[in-house]
C-alpha atoms as a PDB file:
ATOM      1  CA  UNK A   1     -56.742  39.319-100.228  1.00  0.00           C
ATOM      2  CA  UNK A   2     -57.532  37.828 -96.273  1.00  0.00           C
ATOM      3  CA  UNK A   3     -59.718  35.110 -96.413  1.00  0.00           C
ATOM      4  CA  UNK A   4     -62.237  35.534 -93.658  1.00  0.00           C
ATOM      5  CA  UNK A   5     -65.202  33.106 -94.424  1.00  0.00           C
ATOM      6  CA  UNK A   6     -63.993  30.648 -91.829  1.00  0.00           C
ATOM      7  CA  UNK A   7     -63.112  33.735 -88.673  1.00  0.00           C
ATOM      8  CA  UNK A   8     -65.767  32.534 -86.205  1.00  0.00           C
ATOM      9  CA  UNK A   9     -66.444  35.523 -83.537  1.00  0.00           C
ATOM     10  CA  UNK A  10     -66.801  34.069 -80.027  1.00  0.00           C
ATOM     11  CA  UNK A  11     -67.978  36.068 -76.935  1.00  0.00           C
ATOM     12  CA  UNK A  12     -65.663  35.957 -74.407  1.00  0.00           C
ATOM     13  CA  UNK A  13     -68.421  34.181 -71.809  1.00  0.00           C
ATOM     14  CA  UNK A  14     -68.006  31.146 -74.339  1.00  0.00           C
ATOM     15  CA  UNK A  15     -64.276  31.127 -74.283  1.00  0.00           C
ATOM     16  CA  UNK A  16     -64.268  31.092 -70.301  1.00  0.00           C
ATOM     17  CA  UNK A  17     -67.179  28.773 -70.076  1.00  0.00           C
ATOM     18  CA  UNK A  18     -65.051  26.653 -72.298  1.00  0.00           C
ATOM     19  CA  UNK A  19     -62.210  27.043 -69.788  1.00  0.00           C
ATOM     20  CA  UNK A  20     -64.212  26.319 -66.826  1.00  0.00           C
ATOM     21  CA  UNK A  21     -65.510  22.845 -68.700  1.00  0.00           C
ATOM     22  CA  UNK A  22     -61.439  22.195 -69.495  1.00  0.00           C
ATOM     23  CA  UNK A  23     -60.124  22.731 -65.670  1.00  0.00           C
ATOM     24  CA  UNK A  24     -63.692  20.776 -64.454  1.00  0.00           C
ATOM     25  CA  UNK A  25     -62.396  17.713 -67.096  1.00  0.00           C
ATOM     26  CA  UNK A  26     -58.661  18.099 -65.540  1.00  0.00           C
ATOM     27  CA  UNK A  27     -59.787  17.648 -62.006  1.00  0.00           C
ATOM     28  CA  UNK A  28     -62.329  14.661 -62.583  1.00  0.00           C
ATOM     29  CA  UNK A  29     -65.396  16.536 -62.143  1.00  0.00           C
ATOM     30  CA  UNK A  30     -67.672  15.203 -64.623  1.00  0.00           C
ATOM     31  CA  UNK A  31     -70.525  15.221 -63.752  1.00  0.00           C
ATOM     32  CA  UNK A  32     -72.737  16.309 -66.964  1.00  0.00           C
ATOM     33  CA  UNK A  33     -75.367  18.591 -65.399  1.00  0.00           C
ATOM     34  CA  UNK A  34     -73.209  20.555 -64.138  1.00  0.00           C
ATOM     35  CA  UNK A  35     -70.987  20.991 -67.924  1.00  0.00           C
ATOM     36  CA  UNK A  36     -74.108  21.566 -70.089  1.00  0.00           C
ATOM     37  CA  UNK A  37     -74.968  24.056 -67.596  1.00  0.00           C
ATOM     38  CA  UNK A  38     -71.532  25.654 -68.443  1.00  0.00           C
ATOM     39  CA  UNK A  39     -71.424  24.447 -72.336  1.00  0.00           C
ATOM     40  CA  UNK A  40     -74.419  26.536 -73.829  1.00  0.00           C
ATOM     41  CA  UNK A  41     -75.676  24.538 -77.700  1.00  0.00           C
ATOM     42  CA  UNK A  42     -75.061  26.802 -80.513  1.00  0.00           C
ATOM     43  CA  UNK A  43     -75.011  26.125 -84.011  1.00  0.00           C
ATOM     44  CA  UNK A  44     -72.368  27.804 -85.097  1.00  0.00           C
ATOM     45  CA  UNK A  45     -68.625  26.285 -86.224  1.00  0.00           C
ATOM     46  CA  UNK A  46     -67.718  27.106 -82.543  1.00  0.00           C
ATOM     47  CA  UNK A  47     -70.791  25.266 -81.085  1.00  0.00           C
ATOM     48  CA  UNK A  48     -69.123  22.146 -82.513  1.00  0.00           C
ATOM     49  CA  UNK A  49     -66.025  22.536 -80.598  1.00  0.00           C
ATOM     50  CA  UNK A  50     -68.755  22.596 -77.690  1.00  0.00           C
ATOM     51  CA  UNK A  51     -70.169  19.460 -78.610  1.00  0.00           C
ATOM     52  CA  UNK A  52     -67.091  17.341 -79.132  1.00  0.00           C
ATOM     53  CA  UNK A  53     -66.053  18.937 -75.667  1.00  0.00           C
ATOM     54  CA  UNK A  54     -69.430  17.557 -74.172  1.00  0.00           C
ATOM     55  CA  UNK A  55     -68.718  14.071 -76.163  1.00  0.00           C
ATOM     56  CA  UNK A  56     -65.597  13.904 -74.072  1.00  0.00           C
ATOM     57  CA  UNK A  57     -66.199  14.873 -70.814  1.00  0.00           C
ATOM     58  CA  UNK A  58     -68.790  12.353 -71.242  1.00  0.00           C
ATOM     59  CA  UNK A  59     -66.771   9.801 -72.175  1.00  0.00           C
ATOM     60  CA  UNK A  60     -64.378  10.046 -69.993  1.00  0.00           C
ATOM     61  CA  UNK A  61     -67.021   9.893 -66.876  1.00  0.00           C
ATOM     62  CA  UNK A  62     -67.891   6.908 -68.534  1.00  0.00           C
ATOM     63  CA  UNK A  63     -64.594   5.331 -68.298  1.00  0.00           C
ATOM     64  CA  UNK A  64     -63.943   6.815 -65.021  1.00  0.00           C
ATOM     65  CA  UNK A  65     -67.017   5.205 -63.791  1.00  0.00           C
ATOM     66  CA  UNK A  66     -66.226   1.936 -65.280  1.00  0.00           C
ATOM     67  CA  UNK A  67     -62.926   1.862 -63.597  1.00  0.00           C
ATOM     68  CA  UNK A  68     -64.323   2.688 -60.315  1.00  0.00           C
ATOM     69  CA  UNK A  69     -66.831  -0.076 -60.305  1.00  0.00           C
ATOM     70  CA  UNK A  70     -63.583  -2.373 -61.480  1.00  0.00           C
ATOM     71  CA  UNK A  71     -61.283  -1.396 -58.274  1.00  0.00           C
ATOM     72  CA  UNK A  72     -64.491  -1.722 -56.033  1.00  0.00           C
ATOM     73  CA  UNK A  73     -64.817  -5.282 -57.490  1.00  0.00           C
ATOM     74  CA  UNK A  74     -61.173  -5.809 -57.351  1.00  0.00           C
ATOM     75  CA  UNK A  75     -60.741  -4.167 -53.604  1.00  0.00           C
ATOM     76  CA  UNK A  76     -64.212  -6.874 -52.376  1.00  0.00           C
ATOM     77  CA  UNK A  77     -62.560  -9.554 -54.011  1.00  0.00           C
ATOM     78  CA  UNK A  78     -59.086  -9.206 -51.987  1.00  0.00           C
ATOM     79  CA  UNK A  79     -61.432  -8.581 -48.682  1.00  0.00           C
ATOM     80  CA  UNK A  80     -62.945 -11.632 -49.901  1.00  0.00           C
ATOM     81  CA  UNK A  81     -59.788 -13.814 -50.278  1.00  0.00           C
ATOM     82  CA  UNK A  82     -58.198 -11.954 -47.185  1.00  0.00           C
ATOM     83  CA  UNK A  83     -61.345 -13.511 -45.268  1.00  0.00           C
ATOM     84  CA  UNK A  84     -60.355 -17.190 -46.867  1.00  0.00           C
ATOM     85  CA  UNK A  85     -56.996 -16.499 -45.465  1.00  0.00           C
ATOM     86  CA  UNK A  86     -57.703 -15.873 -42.493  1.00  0.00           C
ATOM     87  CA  UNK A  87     -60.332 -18.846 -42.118  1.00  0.00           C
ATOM     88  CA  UNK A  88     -57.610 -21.379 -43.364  1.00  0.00           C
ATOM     89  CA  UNK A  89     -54.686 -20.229 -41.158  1.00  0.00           C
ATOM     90  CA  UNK A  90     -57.415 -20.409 -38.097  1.00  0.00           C
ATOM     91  CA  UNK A  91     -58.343 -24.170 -39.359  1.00  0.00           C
ATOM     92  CA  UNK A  92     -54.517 -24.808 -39.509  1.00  0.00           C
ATOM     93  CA  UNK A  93     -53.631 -23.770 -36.010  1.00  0.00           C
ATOM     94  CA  UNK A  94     -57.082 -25.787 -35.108  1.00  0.00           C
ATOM     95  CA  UNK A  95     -55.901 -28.697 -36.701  1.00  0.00           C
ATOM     96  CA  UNK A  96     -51.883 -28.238 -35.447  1.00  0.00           C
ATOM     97  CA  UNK A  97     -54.023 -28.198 -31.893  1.00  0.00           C
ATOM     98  CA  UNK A  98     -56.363 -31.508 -32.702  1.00  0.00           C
ATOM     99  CA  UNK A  99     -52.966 -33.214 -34.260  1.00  0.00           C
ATOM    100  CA  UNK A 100     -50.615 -32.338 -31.257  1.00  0.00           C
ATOM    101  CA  UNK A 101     -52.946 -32.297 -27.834  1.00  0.00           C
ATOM    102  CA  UNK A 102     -50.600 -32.323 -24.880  1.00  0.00           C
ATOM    103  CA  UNK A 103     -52.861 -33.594 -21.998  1.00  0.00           C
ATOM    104  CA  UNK A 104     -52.321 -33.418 -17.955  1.00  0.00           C
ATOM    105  CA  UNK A 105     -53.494 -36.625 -17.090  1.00  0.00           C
ATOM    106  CA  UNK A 106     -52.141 -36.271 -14.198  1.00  0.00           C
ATOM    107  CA  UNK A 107     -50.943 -34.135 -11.556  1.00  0.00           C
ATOM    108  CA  UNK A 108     -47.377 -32.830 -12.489  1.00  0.00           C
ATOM    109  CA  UNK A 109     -47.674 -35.500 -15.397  1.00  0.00           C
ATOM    110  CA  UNK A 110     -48.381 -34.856 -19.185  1.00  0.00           C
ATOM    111  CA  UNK A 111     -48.982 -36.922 -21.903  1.00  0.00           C
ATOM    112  CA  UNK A 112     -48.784 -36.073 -25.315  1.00  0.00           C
ATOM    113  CA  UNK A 113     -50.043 -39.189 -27.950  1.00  0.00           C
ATOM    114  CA  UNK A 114     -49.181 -39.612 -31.736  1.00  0.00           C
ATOM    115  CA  UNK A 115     -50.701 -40.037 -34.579  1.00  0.00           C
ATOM    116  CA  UNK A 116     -49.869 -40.579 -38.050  1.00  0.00           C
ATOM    117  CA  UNK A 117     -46.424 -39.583 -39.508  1.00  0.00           C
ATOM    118  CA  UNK A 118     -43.719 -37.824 -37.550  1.00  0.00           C
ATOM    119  CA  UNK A 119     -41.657 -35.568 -39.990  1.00  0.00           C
ATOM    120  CA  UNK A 120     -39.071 -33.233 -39.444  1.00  0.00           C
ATOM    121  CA  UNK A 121     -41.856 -29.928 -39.385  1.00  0.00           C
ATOM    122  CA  UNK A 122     -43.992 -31.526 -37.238  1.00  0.00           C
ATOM    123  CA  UNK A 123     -41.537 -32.848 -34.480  1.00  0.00           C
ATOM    124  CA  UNK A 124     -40.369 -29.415 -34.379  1.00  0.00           C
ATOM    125  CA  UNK A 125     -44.359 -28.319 -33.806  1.00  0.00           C
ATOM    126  CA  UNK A 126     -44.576 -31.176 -31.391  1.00  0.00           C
ATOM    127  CA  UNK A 127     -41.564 -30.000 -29.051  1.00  0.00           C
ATOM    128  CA  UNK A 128     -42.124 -26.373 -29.281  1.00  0.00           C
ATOM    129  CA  UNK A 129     -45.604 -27.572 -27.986  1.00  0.00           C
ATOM    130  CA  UNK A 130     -44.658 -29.877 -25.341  1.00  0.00           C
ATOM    131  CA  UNK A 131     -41.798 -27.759 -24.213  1.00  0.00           C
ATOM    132  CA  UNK A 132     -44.397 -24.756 -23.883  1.00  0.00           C
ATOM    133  CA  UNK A 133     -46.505 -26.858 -21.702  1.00  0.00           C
ATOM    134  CA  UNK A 134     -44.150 -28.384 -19.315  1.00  0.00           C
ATOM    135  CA  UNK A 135     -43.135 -24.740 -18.508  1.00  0.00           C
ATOM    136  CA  UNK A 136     -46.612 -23.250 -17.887  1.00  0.00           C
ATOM    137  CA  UNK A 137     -48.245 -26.321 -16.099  1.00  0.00           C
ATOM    138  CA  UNK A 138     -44.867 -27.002 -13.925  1.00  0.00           C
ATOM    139  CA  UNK A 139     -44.822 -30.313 -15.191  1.00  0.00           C
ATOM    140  CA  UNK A 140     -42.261 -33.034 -13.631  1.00  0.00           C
ATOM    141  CA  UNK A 141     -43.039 -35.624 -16.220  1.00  0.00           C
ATOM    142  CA  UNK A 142     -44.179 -36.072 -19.738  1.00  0.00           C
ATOM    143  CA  UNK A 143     -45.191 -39.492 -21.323  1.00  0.00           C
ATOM    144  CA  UNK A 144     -44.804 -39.624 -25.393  1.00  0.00           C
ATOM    145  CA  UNK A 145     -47.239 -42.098 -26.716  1.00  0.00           C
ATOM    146  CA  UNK A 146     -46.344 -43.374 -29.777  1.00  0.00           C
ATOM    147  CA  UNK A 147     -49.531 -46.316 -30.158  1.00  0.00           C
ATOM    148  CA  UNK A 148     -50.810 -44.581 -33.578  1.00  0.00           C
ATOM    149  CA  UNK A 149     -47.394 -44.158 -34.762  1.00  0.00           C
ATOM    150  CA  UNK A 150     -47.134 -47.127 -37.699  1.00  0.00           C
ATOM    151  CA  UNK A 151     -43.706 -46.127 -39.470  1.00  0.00           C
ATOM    152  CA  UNK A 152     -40.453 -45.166 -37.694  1.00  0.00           C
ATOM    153  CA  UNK A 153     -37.361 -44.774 -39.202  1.00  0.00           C
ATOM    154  CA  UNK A 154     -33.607 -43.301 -38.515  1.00  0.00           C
ATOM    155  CA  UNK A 155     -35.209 -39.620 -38.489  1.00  0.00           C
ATOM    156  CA  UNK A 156     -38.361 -39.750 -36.576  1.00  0.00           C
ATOM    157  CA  UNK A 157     -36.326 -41.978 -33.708  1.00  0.00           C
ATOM    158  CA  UNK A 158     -34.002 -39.171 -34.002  1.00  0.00           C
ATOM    159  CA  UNK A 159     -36.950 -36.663 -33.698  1.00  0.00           C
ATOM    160  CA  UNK A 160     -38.327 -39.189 -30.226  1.00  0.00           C
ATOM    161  CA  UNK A 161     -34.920 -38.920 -28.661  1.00  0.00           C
ATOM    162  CA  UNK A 162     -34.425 -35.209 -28.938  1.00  0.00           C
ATOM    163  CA  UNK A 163     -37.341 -34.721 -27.624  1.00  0.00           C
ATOM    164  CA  UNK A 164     -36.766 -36.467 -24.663  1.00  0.00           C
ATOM    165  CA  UNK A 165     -33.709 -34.526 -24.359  1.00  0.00           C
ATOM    166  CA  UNK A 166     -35.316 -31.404 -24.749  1.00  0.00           C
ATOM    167  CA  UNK A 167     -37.775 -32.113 -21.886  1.00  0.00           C
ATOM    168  CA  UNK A 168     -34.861 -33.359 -19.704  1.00  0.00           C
ATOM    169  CA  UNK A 169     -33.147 -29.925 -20.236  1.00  0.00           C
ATOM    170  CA  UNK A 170     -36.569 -28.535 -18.091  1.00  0.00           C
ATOM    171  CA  UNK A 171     -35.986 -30.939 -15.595  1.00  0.00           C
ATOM    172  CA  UNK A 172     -39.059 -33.152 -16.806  1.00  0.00           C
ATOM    173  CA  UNK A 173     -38.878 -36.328 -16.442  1.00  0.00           C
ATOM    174  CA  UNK A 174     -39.393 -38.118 -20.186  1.00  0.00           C
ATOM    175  CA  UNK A 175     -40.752 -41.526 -20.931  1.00  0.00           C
ATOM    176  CA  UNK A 176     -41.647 -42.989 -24.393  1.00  0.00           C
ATOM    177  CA  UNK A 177     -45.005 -45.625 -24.633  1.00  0.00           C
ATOM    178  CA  UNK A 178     -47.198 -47.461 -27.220  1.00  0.00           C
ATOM    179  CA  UNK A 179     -43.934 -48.832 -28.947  1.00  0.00           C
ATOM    180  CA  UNK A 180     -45.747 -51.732 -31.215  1.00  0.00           C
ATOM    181  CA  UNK A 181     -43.883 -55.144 -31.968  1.00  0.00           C
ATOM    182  CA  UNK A 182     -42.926 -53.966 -35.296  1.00  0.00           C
ATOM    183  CA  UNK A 183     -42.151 -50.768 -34.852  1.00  0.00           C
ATOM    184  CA  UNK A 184     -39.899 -52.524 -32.103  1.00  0.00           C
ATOM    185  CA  UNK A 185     -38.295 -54.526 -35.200  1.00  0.00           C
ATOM    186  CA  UNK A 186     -37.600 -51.586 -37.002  1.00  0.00           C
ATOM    187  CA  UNK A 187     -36.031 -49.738 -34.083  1.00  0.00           C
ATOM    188  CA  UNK A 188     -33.768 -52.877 -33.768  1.00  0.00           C
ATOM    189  CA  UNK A 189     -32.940 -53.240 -37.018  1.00  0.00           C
ATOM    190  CA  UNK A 190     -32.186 -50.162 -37.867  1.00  0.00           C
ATOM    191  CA  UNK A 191     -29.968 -49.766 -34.406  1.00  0.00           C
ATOM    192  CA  UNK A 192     -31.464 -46.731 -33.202  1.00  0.00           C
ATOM    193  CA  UNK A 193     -29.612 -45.900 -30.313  1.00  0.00           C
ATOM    194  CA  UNK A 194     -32.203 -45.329 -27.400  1.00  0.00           C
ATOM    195  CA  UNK A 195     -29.605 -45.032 -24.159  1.00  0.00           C
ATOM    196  CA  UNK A 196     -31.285 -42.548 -21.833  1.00  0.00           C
ATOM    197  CA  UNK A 197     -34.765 -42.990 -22.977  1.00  0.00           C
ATOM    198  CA  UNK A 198     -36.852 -44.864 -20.619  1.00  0.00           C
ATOM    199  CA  UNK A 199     -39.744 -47.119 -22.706  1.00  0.00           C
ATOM    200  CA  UNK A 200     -43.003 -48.329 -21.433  1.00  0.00           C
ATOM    201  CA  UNK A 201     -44.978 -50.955 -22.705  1.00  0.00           C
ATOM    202  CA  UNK A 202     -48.566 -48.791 -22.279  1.00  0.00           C
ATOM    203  CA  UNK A 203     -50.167 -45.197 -21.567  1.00  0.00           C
ATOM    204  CA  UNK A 204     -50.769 -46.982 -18.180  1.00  0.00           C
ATOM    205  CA  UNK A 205     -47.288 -48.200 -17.415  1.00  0.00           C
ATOM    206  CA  UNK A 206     -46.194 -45.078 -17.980  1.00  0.00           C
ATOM    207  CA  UNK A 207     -48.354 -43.236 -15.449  1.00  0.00           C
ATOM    208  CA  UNK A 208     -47.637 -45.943 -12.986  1.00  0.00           C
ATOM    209  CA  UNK A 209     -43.908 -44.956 -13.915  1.00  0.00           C
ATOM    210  CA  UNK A 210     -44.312 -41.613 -13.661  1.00  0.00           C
ATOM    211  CA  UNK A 211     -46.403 -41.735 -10.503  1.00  0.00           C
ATOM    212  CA  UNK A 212     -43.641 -43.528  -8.763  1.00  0.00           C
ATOM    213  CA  UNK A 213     -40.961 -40.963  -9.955  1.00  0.00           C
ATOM    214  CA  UNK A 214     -42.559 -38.067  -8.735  1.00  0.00           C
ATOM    215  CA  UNK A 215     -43.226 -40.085  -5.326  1.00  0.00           C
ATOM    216  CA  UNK A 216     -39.310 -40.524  -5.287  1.00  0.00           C
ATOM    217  CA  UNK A 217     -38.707 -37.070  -5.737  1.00  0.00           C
ATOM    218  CA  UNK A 218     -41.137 -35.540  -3.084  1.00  0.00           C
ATOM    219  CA  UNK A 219     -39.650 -38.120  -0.411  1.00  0.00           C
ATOM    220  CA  UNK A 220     -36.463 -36.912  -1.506  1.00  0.00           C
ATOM    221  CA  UNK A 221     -34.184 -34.679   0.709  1.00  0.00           C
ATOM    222  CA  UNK A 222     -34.695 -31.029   0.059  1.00  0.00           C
ATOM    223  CA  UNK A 223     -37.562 -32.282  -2.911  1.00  0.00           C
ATOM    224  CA  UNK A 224     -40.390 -29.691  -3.071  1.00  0.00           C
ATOM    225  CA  UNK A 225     -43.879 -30.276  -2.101  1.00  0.00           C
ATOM    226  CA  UNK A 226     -46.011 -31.735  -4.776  1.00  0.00           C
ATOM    227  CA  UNK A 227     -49.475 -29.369  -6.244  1.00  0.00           C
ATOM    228  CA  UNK A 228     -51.793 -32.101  -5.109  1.00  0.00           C
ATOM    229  CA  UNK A 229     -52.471 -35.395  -3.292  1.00  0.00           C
ATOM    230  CA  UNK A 230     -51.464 -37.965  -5.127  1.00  0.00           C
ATOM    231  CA  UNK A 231     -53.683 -41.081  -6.112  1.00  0.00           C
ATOM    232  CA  UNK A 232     -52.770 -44.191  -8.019  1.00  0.00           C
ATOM    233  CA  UNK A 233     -54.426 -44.722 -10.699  1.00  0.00           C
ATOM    234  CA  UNK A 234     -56.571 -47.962 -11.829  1.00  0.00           C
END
């Protein structure tokens, strides 16, 4: 004998209505006016099937809203942090320009003074710098003032003296100033070995220096004119 107390006849619009809820679910259309438009309440065993169907597409708009309102958070707080970025590597190079000005204090003459610590990153910054500049401004010499340097060892002399080098190679003429008494100590002590590097007492000894260097060169034979008139400087 067929039991058929629990056969529950469905019309076929229920069935598809059903479907069209299923494929709307699949594709992440969920929005709930739209399913109990398709999703009819009966009270039959069917209808429950119905209701646990609503129960889920509602749920899972739910969730799907949740997570949306999680990436936007996530997405403004990387724009956010981006922006941070971006302000700190513009306050770096601002403070790489503040901590390594190369000057024209003259005409055909540049100067660029040090402060603080010299270490192997930052001579690298400073003769990439001054290297740049001799080449744009046409420079003929460069004066490296060393008055707020404190500490030299071994390495930074090293670091002064390639630098020199370096300019030389451009055909600018290099001069080191500010050299303190101690750090004068040091250098002897330590027997840096400064042949080729031509050492001023002052900023102003340099220029002076430098003046009269360029003056030899433009009364030299063949020398090139210089870019302005030259004064001497008080």
């Amino acid at each position: 004998m067929n039991d058929t107390s629990s056969i529950v006849h469905v019309d076929a619009s229920r069935l598809s209505s059903l479907l069209d809820v299923l494929s709307m679910i699949a594709v992440g259309e969920l929005e709930m006016d739209a399913i109990d438009d398709k999703l009819a309440r009966h009270d039959d065993a069917f209808g429950e099937v119905e209701t646990m169907l609503r129960t889920l597409a509602a749920d899972l708009g739910e969730v799907l809203r949740a997570n949306e309102q999680y990436t936007e958070q996530i997405e403004q707080t990387a724009r956010e942090l981006q922006a941070k970025l971006d302000t700190i590597e513009r306050q770096q190079i601002a403070i790489a320009d503040l901590s390594t000005p190369v000057l024209e204090v003259w005409t055909d003459i540049l100067a660029l003074p040090i402060v603080g610590i010299v270490d192997t990153q930052r001579s690298v910054e400073m003769t990439e710098r001054l290297l740049q500049s001799i080449v744009e401004r046409q420079a003929r010499c460069a004066i490296i003032d060393i008055t707020g340097v404190d500490v030299v060892d071994t390495a930074t002399a090293d670091h002064f003296v390639k630098m020199v080098r370096a300019a030389a190679m451009l055909g600018a003429h290099c001069v080191v100033c500010g050299i303190s008494p101690d750090v004068a100590q040091t250098l002897a002590r330590i027997d840096v070995e400064l042949t080729g590097v031509t050492t001023m007492r002052s900023l102003k000894d340099a220029l002076h220096h430098c003046l009269a260097h360029i003056h030899a060169l433009d009364h030299a034979p063949g020398s090139r004119p210089a870019r302005g008139p030259e004064k001497t400087p008080t």
